[in-house]
C-alpha atoms as a PDB file:
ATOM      1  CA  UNK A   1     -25.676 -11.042  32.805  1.00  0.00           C
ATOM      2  CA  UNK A   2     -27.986  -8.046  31.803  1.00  0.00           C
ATOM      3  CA  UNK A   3     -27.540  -6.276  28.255  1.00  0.00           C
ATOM      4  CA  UNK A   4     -25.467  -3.165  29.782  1.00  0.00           C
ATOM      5  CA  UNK A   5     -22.642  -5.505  30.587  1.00  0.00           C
ATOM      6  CA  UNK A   6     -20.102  -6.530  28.065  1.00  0.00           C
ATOM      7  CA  UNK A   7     -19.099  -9.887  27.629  1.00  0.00           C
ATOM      8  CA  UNK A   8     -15.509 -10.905  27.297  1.00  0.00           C
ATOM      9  CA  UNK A   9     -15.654 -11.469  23.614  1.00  0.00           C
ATOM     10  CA  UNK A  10     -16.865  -7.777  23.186  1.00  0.00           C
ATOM     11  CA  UNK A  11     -13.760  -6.509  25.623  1.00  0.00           C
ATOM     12  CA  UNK A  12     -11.638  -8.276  23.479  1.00  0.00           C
ATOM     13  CA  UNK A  13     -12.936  -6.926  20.431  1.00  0.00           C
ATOM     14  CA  UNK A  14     -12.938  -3.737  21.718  1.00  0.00           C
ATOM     15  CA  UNK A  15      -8.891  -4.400  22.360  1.00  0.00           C
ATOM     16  CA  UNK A  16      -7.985  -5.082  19.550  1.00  0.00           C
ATOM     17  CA  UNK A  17     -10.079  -2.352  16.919  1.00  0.00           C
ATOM     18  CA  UNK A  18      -8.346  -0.015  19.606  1.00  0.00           C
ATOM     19  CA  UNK A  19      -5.220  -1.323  18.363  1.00  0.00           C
ATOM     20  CA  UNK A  20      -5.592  -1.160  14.823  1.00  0.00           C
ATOM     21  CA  UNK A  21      -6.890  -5.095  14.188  1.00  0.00           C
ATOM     22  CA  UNK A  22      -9.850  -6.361  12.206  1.00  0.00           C
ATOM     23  CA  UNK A  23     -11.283 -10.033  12.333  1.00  0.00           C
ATOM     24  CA  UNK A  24     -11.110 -11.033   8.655  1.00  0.00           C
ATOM     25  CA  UNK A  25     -12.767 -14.508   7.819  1.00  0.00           C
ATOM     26  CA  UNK A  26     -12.107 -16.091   4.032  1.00  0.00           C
ATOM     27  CA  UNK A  27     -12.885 -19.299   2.843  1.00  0.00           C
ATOM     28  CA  UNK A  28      -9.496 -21.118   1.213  1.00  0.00           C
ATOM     29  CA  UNK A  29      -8.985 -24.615  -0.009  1.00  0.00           C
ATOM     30  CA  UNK A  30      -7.485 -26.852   2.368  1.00  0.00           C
ATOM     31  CA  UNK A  31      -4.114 -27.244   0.894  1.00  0.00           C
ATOM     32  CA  UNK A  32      -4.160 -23.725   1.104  1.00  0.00           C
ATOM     33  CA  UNK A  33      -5.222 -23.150   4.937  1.00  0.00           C
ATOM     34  CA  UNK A  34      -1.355 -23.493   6.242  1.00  0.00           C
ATOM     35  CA  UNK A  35      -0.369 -21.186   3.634  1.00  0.00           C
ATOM     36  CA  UNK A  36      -2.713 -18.585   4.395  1.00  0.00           C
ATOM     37  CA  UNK A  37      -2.151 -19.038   8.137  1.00  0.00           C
ATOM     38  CA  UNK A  38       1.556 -18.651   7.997  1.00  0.00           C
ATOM     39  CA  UNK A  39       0.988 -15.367   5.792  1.00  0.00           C
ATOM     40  CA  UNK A  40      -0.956 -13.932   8.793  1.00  0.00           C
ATOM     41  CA  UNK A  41       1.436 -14.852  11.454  1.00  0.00           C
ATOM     42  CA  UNK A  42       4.023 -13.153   9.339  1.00  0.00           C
ATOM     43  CA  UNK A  43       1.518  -9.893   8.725  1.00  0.00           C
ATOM     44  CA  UNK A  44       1.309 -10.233  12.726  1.00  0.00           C
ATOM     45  CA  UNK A  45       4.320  -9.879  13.904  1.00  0.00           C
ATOM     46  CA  UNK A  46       6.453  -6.835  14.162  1.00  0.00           C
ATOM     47  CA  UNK A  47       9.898  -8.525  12.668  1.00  0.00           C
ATOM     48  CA  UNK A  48       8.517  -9.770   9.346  1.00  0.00           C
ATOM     49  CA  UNK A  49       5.592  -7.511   9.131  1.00  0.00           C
ATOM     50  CA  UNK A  50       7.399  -4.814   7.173  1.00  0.00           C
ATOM     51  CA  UNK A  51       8.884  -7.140   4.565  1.00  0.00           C
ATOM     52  CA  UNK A  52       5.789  -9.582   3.949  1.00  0.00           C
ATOM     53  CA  UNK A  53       3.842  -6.555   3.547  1.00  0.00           C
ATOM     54  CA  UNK A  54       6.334  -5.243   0.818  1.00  0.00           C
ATOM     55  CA  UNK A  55       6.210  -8.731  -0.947  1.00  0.00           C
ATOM     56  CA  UNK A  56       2.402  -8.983  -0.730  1.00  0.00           C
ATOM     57  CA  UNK A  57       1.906  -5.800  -2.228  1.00  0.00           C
ATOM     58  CA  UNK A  58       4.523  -5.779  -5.405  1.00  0.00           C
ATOM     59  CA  UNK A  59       2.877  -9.222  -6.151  1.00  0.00           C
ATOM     60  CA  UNK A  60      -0.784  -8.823  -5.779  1.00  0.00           C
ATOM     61  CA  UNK A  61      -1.476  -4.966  -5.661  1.00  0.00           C
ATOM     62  CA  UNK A  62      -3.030  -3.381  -8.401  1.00  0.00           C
ATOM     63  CA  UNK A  63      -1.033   0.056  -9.685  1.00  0.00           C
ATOM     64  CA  UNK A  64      -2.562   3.106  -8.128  1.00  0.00           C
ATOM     65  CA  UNK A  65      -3.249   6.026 -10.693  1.00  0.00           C
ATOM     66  CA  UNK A  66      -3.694   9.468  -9.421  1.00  0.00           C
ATOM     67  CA  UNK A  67      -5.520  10.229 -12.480  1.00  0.00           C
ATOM     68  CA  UNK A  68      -5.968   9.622 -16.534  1.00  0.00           C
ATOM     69  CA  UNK A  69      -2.108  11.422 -16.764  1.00  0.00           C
ATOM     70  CA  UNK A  70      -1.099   9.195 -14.828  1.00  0.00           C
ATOM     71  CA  UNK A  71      -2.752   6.028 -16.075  1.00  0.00           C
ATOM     72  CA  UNK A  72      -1.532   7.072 -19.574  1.00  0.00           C
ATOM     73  CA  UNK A  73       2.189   7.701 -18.801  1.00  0.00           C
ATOM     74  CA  UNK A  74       2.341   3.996 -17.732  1.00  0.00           C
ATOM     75  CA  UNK A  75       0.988   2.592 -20.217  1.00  0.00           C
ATOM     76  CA  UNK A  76       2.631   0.961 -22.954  1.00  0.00           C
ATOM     77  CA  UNK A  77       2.437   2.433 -26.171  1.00  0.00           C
ATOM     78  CA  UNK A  78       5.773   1.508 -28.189  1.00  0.00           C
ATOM     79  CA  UNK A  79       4.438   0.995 -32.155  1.00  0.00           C
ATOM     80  CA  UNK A  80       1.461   3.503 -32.029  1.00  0.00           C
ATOM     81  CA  UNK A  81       1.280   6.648 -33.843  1.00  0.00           C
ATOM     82  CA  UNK A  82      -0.221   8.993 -32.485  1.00  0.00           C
ATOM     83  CA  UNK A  83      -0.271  11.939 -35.203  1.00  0.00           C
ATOM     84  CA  UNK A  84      -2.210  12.324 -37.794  1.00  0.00           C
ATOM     85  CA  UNK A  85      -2.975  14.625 -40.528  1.00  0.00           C
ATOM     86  CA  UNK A  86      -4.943  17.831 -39.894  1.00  0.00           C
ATOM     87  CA  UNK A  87      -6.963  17.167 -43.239  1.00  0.00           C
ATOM     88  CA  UNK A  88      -9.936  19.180 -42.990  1.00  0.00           C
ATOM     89  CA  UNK A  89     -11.725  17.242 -45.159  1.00  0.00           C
ATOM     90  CA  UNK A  90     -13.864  18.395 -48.059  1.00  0.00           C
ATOM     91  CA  UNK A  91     -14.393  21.279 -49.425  1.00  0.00           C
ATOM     92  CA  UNK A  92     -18.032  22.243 -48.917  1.00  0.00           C
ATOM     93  CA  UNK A  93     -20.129  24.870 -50.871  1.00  0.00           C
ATOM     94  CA  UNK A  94     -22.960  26.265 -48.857  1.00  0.00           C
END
């Protein structure tokens, strides 16, 4: 086979980044290999894609924030003051 033809690995490769796919590899603990595996047969297919996605993401995605207005509207501040006296301090004779 000369380097101008692709192998069948590469066609199938080629397949499936066509289609949207990525090869992901991670490294789990083996009580936790049928776990993960089930999780991407359910990300895989089309009937229970929609709703493990949902799940996954209101469990383990972090909040986004569209900016510091919106990062400070969410957070909680029940208890804190937040005026204070416009005490100019000092009088100071120059």
């Amino acid at each position: 086979m000369t380097a101008v033809q692709k192998t069948p690995v590469d066609m199938f490769r080629k397949r499936l980044r066509q289609k949207g796919m990525v090869r992901v590899e991670i490294h789990v603990q083996k009580e936790d290999a049928a776990l993960v595996r089930s999780i991407a047969n359910a990300l895989g297919n089309p009937q229970t894609a929609a709703e493990a996605r949902s799940v996954l993401k209101a469990r383990f995605s972090k909040p986004l924030h569209n900016g510091l207005k919106d990062l400070l509207s969410s957070a909680p501040f029940e208890g804190i003051e937040f005026e204070r006296p416009r005490d100019m301090g000092r009088e100071i004779d120059l």
